[in-house]
C-alpha atoms as a PDB file:
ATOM      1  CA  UNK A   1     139.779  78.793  14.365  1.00  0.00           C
ATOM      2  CA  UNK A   2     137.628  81.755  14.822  1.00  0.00           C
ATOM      3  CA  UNK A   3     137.154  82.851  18.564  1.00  0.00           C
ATOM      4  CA  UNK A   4     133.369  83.485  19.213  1.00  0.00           C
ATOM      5  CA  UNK A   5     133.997  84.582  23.039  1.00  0.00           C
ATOM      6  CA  UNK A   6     133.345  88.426  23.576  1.00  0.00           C
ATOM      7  CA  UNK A   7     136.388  89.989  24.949  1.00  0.00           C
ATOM      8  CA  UNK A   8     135.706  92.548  27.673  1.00  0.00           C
ATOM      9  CA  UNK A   9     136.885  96.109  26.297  1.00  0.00           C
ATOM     10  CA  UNK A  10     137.698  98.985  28.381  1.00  0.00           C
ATOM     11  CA  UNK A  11     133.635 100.327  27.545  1.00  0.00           C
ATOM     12  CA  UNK A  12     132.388  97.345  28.701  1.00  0.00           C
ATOM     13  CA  UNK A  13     134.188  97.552  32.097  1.00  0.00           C
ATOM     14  CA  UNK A  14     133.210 100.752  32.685  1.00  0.00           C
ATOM     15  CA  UNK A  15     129.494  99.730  31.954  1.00  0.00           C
ATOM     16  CA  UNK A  16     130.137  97.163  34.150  1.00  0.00           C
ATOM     17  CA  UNK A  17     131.447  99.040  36.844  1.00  0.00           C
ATOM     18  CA  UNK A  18     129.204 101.592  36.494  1.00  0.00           C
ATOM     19  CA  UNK A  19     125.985  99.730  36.768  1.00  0.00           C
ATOM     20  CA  UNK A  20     127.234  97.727  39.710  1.00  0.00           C
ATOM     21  CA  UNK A  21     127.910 101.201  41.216  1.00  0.00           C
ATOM     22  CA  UNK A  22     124.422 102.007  40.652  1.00  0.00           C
ATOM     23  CA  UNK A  23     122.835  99.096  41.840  1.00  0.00           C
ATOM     24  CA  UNK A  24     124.844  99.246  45.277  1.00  0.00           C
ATOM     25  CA  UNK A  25     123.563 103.032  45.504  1.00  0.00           C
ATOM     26  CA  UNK A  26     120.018 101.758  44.799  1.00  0.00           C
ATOM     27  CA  UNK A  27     120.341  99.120  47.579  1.00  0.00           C
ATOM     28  CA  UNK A  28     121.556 101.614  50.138  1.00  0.00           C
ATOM     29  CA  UNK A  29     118.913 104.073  49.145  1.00  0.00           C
ATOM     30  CA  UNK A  30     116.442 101.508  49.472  1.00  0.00           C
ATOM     31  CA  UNK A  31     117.973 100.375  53.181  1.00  0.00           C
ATOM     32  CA  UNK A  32     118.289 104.203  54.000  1.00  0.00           C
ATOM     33  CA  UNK A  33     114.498 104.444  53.116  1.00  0.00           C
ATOM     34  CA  UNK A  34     113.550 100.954  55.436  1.00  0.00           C
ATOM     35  CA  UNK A  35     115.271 102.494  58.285  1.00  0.00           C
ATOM     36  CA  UNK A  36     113.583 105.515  58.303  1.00  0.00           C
ATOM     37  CA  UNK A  37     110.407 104.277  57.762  1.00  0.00           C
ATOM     38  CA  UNK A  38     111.085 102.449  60.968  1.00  0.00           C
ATOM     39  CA  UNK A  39     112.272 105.184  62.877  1.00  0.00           C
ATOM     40  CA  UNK A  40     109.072 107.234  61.794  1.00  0.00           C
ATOM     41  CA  UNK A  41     107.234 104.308  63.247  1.00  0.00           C
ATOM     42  CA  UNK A  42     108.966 104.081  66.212  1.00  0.00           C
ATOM     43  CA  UNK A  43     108.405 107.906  67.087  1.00  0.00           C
ATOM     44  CA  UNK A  44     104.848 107.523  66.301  1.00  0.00           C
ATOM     45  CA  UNK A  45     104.333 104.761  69.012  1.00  0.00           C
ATOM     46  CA  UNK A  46     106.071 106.911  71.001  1.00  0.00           C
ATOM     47  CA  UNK A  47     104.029 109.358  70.315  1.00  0.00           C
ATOM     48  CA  UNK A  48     100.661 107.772  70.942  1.00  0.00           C
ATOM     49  CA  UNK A  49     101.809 105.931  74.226  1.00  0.00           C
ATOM     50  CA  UNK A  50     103.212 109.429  75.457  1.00  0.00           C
ATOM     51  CA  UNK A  51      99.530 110.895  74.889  1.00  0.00           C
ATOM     52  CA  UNK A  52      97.854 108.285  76.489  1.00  0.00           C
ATOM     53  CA  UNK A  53      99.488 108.449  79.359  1.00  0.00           C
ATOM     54  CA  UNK A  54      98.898 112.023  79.370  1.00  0.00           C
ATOM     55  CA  UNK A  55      95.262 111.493  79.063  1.00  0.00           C
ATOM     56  CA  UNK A  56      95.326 108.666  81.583  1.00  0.00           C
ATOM     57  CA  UNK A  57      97.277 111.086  84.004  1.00  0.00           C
ATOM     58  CA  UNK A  58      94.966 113.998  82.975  1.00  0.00           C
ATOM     59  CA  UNK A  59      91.853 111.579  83.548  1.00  0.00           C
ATOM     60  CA  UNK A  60      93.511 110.786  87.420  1.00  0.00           C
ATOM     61  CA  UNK A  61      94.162 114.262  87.841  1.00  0.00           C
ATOM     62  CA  UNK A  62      90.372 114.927  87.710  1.00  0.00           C
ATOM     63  CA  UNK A  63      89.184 112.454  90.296  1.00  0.00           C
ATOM     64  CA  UNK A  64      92.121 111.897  92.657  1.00  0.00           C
ATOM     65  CA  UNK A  65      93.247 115.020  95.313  1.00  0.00           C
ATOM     66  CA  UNK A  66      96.865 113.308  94.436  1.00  0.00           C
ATOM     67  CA  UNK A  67      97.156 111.805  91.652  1.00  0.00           C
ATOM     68  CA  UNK A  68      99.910 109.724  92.745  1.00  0.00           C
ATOM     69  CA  UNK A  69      97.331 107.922  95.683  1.00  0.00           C
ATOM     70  CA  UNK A  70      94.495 105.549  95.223  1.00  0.00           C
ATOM     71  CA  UNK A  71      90.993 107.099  95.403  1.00  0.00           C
ATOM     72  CA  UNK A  72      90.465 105.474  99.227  1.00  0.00           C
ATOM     73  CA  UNK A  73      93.228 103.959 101.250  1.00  0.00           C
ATOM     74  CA  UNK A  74      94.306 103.509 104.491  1.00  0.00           C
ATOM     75  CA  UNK A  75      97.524 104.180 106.302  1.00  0.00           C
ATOM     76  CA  UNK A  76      98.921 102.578 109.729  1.00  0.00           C
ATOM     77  CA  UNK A  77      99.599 105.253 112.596  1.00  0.00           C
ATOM     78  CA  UNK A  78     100.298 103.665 115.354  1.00  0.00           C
ATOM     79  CA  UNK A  79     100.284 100.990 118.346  1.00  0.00           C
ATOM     80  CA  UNK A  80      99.616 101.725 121.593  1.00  0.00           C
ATOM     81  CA  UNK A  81      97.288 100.591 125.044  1.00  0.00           C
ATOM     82  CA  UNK A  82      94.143 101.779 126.046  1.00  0.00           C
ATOM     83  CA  UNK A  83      90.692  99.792 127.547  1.00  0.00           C
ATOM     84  CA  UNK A  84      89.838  97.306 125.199  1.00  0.00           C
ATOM     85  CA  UNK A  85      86.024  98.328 123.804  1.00  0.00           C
ATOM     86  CA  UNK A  86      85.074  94.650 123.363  1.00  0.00           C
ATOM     87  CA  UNK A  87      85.376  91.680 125.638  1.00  0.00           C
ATOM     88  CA  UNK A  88      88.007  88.750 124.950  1.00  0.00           C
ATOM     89  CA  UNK A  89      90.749  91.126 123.630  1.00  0.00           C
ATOM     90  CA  UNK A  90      93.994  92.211 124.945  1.00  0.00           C
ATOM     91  CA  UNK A  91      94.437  96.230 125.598  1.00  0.00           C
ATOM     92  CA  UNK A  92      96.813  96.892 123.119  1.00  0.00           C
ATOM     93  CA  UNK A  93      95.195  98.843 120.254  1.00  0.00           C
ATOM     94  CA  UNK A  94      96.283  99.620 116.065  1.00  0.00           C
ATOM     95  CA  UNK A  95      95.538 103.132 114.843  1.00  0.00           C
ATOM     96  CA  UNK A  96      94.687 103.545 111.408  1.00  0.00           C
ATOM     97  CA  UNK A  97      93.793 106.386 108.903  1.00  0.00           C
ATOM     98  CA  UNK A  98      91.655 105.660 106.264  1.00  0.00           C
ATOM     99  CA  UNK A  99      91.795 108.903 103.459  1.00  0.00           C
ATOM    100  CA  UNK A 100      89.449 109.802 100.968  1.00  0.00           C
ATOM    101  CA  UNK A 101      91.526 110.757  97.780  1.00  0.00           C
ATOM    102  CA  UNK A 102      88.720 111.364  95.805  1.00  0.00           C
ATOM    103  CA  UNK A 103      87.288 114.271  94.477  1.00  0.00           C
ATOM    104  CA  UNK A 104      83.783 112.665  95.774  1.00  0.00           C
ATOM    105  CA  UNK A 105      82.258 112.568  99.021  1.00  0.00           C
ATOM    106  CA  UNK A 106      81.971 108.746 100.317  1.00  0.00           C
ATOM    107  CA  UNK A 107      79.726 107.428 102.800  1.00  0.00           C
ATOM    108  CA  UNK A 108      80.916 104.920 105.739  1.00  0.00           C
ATOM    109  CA  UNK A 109      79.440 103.297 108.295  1.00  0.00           C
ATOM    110  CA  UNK A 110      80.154 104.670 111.539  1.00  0.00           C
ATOM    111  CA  UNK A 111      79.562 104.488 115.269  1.00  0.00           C
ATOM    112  CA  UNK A 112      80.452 106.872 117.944  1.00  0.00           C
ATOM    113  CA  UNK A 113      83.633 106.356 119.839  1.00  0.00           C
ATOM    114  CA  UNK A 114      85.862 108.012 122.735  1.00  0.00           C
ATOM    115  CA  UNK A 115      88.188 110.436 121.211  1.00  0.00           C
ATOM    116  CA  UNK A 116      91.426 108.447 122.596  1.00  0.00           C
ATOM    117  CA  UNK A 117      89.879 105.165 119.553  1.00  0.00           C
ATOM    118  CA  UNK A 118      90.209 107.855 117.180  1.00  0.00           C
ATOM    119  CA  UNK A 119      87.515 110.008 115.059  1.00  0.00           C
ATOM    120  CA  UNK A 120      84.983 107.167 115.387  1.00  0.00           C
ATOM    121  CA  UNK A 121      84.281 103.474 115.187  1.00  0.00           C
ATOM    122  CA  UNK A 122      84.844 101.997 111.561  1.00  0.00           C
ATOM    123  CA  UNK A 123      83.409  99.365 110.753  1.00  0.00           C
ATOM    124  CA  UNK A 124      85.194  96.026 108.901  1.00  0.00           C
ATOM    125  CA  UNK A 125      85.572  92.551 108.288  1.00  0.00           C
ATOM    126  CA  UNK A 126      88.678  90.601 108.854  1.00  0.00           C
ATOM    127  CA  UNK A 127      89.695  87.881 106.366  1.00  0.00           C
ATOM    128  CA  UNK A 128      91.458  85.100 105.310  1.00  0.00           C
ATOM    129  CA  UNK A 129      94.420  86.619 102.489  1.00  0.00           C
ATOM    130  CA  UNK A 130      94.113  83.149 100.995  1.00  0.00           C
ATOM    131  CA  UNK A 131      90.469  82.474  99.865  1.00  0.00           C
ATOM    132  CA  UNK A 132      88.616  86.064 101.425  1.00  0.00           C
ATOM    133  CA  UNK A 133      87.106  83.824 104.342  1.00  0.00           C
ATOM    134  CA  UNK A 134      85.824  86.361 107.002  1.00  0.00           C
ATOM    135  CA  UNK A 135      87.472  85.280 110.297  1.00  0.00           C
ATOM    136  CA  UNK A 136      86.262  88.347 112.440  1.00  0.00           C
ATOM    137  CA  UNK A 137      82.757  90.309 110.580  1.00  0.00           C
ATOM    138  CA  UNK A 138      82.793  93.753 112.951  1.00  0.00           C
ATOM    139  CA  UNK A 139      80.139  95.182 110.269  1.00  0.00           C
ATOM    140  CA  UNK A 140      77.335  97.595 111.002  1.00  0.00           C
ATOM    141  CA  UNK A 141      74.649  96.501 113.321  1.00  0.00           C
ATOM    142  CA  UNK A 142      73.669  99.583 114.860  1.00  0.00           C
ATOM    143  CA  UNK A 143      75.486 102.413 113.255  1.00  0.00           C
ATOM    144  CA  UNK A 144      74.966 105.602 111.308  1.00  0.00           C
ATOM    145  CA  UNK A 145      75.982 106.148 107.882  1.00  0.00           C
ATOM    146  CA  UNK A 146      78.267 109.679 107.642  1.00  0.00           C
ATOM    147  CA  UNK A 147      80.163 110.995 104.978  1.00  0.00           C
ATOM    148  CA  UNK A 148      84.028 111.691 104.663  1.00  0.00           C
ATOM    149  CA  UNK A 149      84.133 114.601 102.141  1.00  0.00           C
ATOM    150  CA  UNK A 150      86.781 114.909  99.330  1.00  0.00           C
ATOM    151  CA  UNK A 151      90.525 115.197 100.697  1.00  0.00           C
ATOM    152  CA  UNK A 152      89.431 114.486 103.954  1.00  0.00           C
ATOM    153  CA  UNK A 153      90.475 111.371 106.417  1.00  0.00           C
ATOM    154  CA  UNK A 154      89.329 109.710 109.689  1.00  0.00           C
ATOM    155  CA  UNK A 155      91.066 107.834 112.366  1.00  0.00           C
ATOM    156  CA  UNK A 156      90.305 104.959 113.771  1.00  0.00           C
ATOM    157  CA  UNK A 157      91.237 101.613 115.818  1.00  0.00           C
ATOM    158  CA  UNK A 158      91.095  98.028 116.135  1.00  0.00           C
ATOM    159  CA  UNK A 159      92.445  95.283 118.577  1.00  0.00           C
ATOM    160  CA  UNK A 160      95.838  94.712 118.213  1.00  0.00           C
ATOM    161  CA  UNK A 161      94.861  91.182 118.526  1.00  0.00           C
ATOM    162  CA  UNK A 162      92.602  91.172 114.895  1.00  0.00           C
ATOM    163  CA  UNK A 163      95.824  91.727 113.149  1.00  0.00           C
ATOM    164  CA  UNK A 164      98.803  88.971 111.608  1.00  0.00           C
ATOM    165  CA  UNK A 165     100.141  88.276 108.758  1.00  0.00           C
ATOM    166  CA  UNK A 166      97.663  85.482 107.456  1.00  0.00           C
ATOM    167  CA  UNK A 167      94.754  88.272 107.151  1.00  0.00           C
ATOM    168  CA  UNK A 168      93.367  91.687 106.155  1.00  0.00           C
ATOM    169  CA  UNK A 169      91.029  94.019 106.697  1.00  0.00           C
ATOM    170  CA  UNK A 170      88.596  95.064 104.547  1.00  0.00           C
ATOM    171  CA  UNK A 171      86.011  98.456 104.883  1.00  0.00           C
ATOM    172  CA  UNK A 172      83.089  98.909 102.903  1.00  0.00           C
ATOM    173  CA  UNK A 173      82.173 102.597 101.552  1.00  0.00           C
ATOM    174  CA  UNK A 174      80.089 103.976  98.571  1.00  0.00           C
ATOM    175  CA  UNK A 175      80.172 107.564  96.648  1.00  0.00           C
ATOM    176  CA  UNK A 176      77.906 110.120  97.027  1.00  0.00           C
ATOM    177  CA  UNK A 177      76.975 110.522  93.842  1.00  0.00           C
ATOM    178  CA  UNK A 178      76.161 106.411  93.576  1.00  0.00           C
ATOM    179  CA  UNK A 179      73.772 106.941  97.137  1.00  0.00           C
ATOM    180  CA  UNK A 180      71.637 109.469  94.858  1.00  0.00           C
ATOM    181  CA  UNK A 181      70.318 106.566  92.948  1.00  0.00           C
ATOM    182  CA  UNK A 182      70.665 103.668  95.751  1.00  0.00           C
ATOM    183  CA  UNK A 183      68.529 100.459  95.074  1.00  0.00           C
ATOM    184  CA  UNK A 184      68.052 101.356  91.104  1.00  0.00           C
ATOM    185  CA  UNK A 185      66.400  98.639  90.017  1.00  0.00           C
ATOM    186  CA  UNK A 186      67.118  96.125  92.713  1.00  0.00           C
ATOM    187  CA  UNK A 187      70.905  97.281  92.315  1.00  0.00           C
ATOM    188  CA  UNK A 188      73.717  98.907  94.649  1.00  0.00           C
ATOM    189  CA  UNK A 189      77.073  99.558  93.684  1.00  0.00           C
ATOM    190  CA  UNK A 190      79.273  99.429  97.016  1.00  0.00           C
ATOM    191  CA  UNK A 191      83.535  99.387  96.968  1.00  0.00           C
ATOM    192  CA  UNK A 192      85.680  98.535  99.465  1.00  0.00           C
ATOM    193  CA  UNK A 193      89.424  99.247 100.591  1.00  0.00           C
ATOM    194  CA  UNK A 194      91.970  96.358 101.817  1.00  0.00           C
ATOM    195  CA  UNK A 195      94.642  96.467 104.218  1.00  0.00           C
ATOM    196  CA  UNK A 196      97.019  93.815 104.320  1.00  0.00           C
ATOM    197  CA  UNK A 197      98.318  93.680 108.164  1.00  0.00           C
ATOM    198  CA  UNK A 198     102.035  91.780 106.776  1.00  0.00           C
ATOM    199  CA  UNK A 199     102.999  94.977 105.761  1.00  0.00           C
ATOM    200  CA  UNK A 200     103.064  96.154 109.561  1.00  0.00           C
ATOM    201  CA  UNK A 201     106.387  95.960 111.300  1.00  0.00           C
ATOM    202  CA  UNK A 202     107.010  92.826 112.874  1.00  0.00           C
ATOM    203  CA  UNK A 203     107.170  94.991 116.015  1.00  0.00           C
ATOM    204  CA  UNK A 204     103.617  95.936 116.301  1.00  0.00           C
ATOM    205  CA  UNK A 205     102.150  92.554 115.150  1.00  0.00           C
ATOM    206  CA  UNK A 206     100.703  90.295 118.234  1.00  0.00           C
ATOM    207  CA  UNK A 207     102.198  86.762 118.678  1.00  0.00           C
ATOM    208  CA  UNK A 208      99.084  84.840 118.196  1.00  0.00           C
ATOM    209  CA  UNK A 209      97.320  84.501 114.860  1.00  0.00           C
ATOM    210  CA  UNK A 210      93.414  84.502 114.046  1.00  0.00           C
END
């Protein structure tokens, strides 16, 4: 009975083998072109995110004295006693510098004060850290309004007693450049700067709270 089944030959097997050979050399080539298409993609990301950063620290550079500070902030300098300057407060006193980063003049209100209070009287609100409700408002009644020019800082104090952990302080100030066109329109762009009074030591915090 006549055997219709092909019988594999040595040709054949080598075909065989051969295109299998070439198929697995295909596949690889095809994975080897995958994976660097992905690593080309990867660099580029790279890439962009390392240039905008650049610009972003380029962009800083250009309006911050350091670059690694905010444009306004203020530091904690010390504790110490002295007269208290209004009534119902003990006569232990916080001294604070508040620095102008910028590469802009900014305007603050400001009152006169004896050297030993610092440059001169700030002027602030003290608020609630929970909902911004103003438990002590020490703003501008009678006051001047005097610019701190770019790089430059000034000292001041508050009662010792203003400060715990449940509040912060908050100061008002405005650019130069914005005060050239004050009241456009019905409109005035003001900013302000926070302190947070729990990041004091424990030390120099009163016992009472506000």
């Amino acid at each position: 009975m006549p055997n219709n089944c092909m019988r594999p030959t040595v040709t054949n097997v080598a075909f065989i083998l051969h295109d299998s050979a070439q198929r697995m050399r295909s596949v690889k080539l095809l994975s080897l072109m995958k994976m660097r298409l992905l690593l080309t993609i990867i660099i580029a990301c790279g890439l962009v995110t390392i240039v905008h950063a650049q610009r972003q620290n380029s962009r800083r550079a250009g309006t911050l004295v350091n670059a690694n500070k905010p444009a306004v902030f203020v530091t904690f300098l010390r504790s110490g006693e002295v007269e208290p300057l209004v009534n119902g407060v003990g006569n232990r006193y916080l001294w604070f510098r508040l620095t102008n980063n910028s590469r802009w003049a900014i305007w603050l209100d400001m009152s006169g004060a004896p050297k030993e209070y610092g440059d001169a009287g700030l002027f602030y609100t003290i608020e609630s850290k929970e909902d911004g409700m103003i438990k002590i408002d020490s703003r501008c009644h009678v006051c001047s309004v005097n610019p701190v020019g770019a790089g430059r800082s000034v000292v001041f104090s508050i009662p010792a007693d203003y400060a715990s952990r449940e509040v912060r302080m908050r100061i008002e100030y405005s650019f130069a450049w914005e005060r050239d066109n004050e009241m456009e329109g019905g409109s005035y762009s003001t900013h302000s700067v926070l302190f947070y009074f729990s990041y004091l030591p424990k030390s120099v915090l009163p016992e009472s709270v506000i």
